[in-house]
C-alpha atoms as a PDB file:
ATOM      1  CA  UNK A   1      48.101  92.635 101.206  1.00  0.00           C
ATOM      2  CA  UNK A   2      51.064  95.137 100.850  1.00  0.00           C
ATOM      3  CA  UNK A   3      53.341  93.569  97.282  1.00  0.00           C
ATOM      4  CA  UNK A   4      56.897  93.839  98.630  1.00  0.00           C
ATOM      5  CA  UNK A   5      59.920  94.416  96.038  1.00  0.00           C
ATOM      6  CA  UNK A   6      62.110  92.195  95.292  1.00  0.00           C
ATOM      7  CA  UNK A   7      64.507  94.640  95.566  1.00  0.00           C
ATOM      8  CA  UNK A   8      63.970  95.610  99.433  1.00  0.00           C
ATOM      9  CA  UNK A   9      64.026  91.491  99.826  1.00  0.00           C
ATOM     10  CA  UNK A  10      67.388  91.433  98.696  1.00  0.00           C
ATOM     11  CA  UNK A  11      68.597  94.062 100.771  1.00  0.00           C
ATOM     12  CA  UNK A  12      66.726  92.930 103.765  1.00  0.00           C
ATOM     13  CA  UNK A  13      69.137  89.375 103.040  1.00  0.00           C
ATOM     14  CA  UNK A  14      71.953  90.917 102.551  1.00  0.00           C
ATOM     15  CA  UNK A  15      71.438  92.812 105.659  1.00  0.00           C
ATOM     16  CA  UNK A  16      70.851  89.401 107.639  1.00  0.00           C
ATOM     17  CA  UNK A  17      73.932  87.997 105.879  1.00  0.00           C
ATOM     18  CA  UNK A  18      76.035  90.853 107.096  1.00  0.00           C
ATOM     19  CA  UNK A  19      74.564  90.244 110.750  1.00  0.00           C
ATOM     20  CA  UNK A  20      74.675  86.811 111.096  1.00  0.00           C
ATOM     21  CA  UNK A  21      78.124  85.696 108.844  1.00  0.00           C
ATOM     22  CA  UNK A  22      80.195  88.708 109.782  1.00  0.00           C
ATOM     23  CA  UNK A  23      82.532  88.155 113.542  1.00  0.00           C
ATOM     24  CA  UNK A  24      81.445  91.900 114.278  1.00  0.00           C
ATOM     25  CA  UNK A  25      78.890  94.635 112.637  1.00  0.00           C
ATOM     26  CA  UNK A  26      78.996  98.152 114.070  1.00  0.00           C
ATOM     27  CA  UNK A  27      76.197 100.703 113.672  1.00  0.00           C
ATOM     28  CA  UNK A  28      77.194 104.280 113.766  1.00  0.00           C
ATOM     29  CA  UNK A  29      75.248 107.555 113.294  1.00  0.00           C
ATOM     30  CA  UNK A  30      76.632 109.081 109.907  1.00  0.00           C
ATOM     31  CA  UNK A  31      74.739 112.154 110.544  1.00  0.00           C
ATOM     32  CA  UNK A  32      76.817 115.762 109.902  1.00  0.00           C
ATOM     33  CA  UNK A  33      79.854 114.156 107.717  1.00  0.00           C
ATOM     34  CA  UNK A  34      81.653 116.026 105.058  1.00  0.00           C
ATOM     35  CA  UNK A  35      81.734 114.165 101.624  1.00  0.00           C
ATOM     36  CA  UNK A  36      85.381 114.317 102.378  1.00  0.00           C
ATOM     37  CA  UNK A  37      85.231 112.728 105.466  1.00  0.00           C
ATOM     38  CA  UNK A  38      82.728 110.112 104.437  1.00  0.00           C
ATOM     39  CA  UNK A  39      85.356 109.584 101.241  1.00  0.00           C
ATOM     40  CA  UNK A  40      88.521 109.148 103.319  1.00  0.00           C
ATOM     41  CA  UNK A  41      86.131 106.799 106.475  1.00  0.00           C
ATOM     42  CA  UNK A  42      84.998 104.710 103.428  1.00  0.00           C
ATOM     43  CA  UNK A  43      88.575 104.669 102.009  1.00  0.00           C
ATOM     44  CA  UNK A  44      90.100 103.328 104.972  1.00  0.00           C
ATOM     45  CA  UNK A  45      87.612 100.528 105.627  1.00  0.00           C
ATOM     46  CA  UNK A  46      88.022  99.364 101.797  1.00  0.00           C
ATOM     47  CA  UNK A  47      91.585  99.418 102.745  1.00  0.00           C
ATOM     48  CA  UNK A  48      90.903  97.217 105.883  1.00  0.00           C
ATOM     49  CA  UNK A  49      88.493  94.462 104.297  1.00  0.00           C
ATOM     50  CA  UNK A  50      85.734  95.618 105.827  1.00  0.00           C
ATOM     51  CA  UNK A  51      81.946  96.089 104.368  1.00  0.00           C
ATOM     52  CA  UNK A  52      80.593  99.933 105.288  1.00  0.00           C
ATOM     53  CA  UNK A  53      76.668 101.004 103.674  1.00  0.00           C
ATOM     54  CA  UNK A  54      73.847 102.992 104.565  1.00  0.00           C
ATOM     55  CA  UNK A  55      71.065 101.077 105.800  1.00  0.00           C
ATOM     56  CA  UNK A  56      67.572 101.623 106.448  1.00  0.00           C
ATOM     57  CA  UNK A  57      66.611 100.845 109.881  1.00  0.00           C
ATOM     58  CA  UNK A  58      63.369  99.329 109.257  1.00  0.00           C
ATOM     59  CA  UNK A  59      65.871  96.965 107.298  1.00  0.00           C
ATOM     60  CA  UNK A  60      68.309  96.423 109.921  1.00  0.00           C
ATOM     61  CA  UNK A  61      65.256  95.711 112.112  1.00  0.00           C
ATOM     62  CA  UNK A  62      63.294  93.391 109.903  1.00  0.00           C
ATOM     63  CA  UNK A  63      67.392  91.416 109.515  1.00  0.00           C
ATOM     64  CA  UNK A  64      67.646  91.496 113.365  1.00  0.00           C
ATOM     65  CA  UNK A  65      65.036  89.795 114.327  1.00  0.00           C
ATOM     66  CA  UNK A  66      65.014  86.887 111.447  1.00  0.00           C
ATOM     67  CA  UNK A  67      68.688  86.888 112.649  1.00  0.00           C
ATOM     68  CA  UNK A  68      67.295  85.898 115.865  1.00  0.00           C
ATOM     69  CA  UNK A  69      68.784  89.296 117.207  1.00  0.00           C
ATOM     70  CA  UNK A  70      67.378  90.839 120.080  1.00  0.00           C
ATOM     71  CA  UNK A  71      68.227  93.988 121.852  1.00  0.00           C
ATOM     72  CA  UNK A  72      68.867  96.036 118.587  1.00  0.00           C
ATOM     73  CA  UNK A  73      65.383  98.334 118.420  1.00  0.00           C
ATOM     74  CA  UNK A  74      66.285 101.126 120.659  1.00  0.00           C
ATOM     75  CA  UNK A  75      69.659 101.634 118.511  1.00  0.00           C
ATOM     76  CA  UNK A  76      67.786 102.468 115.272  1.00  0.00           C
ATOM     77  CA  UNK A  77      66.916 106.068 115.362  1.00  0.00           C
ATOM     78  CA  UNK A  78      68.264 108.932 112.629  1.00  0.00           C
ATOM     79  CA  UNK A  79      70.571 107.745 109.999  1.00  0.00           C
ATOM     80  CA  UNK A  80      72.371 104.440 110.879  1.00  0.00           C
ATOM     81  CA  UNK A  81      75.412 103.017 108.654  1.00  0.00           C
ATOM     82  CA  UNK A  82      76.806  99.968 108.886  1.00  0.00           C
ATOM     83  CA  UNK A  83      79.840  98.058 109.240  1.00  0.00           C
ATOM     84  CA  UNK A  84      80.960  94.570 109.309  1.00  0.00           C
ATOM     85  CA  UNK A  85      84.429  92.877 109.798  1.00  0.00           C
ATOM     86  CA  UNK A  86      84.051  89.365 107.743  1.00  0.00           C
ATOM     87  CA  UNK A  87      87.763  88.447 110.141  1.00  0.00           C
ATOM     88  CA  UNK A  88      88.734  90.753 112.858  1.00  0.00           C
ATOM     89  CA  UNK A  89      86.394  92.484 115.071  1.00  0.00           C
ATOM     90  CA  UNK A  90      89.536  94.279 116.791  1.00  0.00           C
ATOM     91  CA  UNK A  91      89.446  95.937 113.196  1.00  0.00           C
ATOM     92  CA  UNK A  92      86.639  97.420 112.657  1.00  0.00           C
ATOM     93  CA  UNK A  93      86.067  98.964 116.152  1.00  0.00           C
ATOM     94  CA  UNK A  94      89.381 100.397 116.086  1.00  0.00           C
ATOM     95  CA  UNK A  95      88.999 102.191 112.704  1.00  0.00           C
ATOM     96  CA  UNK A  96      85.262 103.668 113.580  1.00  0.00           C
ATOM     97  CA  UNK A  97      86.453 104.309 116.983  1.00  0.00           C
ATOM     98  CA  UNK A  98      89.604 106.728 115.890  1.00  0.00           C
ATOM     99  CA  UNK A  99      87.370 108.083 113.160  1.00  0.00           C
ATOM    100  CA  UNK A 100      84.639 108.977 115.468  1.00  0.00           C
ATOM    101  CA  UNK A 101      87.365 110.699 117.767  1.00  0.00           C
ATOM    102  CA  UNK A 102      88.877 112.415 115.159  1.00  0.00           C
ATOM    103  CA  UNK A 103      85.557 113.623 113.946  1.00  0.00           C
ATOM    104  CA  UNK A 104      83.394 114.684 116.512  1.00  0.00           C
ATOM    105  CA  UNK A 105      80.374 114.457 114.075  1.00  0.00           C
ATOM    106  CA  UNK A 106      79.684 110.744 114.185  1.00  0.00           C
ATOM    107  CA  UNK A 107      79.075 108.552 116.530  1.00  0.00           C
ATOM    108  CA  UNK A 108      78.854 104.460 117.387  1.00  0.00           C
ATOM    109  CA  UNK A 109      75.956 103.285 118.167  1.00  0.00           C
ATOM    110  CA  UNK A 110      75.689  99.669 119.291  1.00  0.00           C
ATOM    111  CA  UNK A 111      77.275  96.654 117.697  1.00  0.00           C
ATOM    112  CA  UNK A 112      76.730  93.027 117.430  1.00  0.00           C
ATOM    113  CA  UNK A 113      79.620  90.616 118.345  1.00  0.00           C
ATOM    114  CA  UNK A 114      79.146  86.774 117.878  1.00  0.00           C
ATOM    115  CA  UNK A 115      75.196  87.285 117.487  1.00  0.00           C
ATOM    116  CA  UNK A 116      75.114  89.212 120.284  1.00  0.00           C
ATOM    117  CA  UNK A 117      73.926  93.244 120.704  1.00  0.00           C
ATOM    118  CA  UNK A 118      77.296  95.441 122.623  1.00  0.00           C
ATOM    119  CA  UNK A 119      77.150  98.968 123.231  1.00  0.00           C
ATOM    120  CA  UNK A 120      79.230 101.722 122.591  1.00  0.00           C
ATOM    121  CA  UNK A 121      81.295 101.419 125.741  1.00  0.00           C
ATOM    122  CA  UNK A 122      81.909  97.438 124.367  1.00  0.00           C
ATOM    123  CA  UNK A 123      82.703  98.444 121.276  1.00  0.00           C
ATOM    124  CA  UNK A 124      85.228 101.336 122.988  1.00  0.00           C
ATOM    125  CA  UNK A 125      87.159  98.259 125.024  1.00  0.00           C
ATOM    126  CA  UNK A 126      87.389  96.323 121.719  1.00  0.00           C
ATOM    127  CA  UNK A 127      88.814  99.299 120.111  1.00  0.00           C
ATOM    128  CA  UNK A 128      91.460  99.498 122.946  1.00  0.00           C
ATOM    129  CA  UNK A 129      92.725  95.893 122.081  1.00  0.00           C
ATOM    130  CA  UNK A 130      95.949  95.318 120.723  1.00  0.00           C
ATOM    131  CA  UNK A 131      96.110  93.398 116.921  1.00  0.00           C
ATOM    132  CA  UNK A 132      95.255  89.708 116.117  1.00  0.00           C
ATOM    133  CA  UNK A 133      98.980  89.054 115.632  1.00  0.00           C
ATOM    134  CA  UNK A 134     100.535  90.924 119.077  1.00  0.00           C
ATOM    135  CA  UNK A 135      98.086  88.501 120.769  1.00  0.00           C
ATOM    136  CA  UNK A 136      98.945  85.316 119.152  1.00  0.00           C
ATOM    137  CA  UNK A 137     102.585  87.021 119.964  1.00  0.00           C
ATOM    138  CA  UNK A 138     102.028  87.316 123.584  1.00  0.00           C
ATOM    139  CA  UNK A 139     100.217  83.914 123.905  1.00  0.00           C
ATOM    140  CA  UNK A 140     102.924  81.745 121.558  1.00  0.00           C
ATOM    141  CA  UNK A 141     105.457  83.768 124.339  1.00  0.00           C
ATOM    142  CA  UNK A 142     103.969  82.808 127.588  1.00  0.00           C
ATOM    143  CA  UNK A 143     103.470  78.865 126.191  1.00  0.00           C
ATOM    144  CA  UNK A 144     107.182  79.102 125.711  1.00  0.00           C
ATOM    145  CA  UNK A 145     108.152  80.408 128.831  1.00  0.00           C
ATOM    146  CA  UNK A 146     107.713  77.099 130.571  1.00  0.00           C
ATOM    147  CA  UNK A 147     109.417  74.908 127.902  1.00  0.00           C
ATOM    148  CA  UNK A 148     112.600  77.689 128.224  1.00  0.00           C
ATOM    149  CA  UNK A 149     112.791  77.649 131.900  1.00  0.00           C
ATOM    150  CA  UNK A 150     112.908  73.881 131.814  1.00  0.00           C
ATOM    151  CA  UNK A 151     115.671  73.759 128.705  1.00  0.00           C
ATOM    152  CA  UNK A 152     117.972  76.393 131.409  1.00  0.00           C
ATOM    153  CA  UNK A 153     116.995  74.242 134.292  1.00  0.00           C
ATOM    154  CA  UNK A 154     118.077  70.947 132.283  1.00  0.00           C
ATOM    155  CA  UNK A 155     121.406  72.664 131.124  1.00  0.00           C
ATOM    156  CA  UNK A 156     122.042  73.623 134.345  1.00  0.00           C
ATOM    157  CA  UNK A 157     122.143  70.933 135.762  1.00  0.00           C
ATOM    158  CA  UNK A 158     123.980  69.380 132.863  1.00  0.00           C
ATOM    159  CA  UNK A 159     126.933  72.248 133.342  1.00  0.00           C
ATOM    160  CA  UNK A 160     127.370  71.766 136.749  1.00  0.00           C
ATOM    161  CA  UNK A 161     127.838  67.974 136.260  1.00  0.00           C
ATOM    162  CA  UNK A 162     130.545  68.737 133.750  1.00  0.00           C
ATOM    163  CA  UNK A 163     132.125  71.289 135.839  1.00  0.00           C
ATOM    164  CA  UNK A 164     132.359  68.193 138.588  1.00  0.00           C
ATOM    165  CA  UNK A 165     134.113  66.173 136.071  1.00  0.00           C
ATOM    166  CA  UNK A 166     136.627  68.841 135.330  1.00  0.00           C
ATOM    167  CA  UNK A 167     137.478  69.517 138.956  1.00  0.00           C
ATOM    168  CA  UNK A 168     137.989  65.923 139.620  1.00  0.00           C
ATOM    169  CA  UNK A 169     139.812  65.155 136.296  1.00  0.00           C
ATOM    170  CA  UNK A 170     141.573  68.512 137.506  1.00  0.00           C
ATOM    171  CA  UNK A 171     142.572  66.915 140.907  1.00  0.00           C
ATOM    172  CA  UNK A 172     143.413  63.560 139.205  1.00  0.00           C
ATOM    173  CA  UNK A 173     146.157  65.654 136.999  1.00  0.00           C
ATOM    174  CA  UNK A 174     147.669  67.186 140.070  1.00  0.00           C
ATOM    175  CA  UNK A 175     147.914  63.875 142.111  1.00  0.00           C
END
């Protein structure tokens, strides 16, 4: 029986932790970056919040499937890095997205979102959404489109009343 080290058992877990804890993990294909490009990708997801590491992908599989992961497998080929968004998904996809644009070299791979395996045309429409806080925006403005309509409806309805009371008060004077 093959002895495993502890220290491929601890990345294996943290692996798995990064899979199963994170709201989105993104694999891309690292292959043909500069060290300056790899320097300014990795600068800008420290600046984000977001975890970025070469990985094995006999690691990433062995994490996939005691994730309970399916669907990964025929992603893993040539070099595969990793990165997970602990908060926003929108994020993540957004920064590798404009990166891999920008750089021709690399390219995404597949992701997982919510425990569950997206491609790179997935990950391309999450990339495309607008931030966390223009959609909260958007939503907290259509909920308060109703409540508005009804305050102009109420005072409406309110001014002509008074303007009714002026004429007549109006007509009252002038008899």
């Amino acid at each position: 029986m093959a002895v495993i080290r502890p220290e491929k058992v601890a990345k294996v877990a943290e692996v798995k932790e990064l899979l199963t804890n994170s709201k989105c993990t993104i694999l891309v294909n690292y292959c043909g970056l500069t060290v300056a490009q790899d320097t300014k990708l990795r600068r800008a997801m420290r600046q984000a919040g977001i975890n970025y590491s070469v990985v094995k992908n006999t690691f990433i599989r062995i994490a996939a499937k005691e994730s309970g992961i399916e669907g990964l497998d025929p992603y893993l080929e040539k070099n595969t890095a990793i990165a997970s968004a602990p908060e926003d998904p929108v994020a993540v996809a957004k920064i590798l997205f404009d990166f891999a644009k920008e750089n021709k070299v690399m390219t995404i791979k597949a992701g997982v979102l919510d425990g569950k395996v997206i491609d790179a045309e997935d990950i391309k429409a999450l990339a495309s959404l607008p931030p966390r806080e223009v959609l909260l925006a958007k939503m907290l403005g259509s909920m308060m489109s109703p409540i508005s309509g009804l305050a102009t409806v109420l005072q409406g309805t309110v001014r002509n009343f008074v303007y009714v009371l002026d004429a007549i008060r109006k007509e009252k004077e002038s008899a």
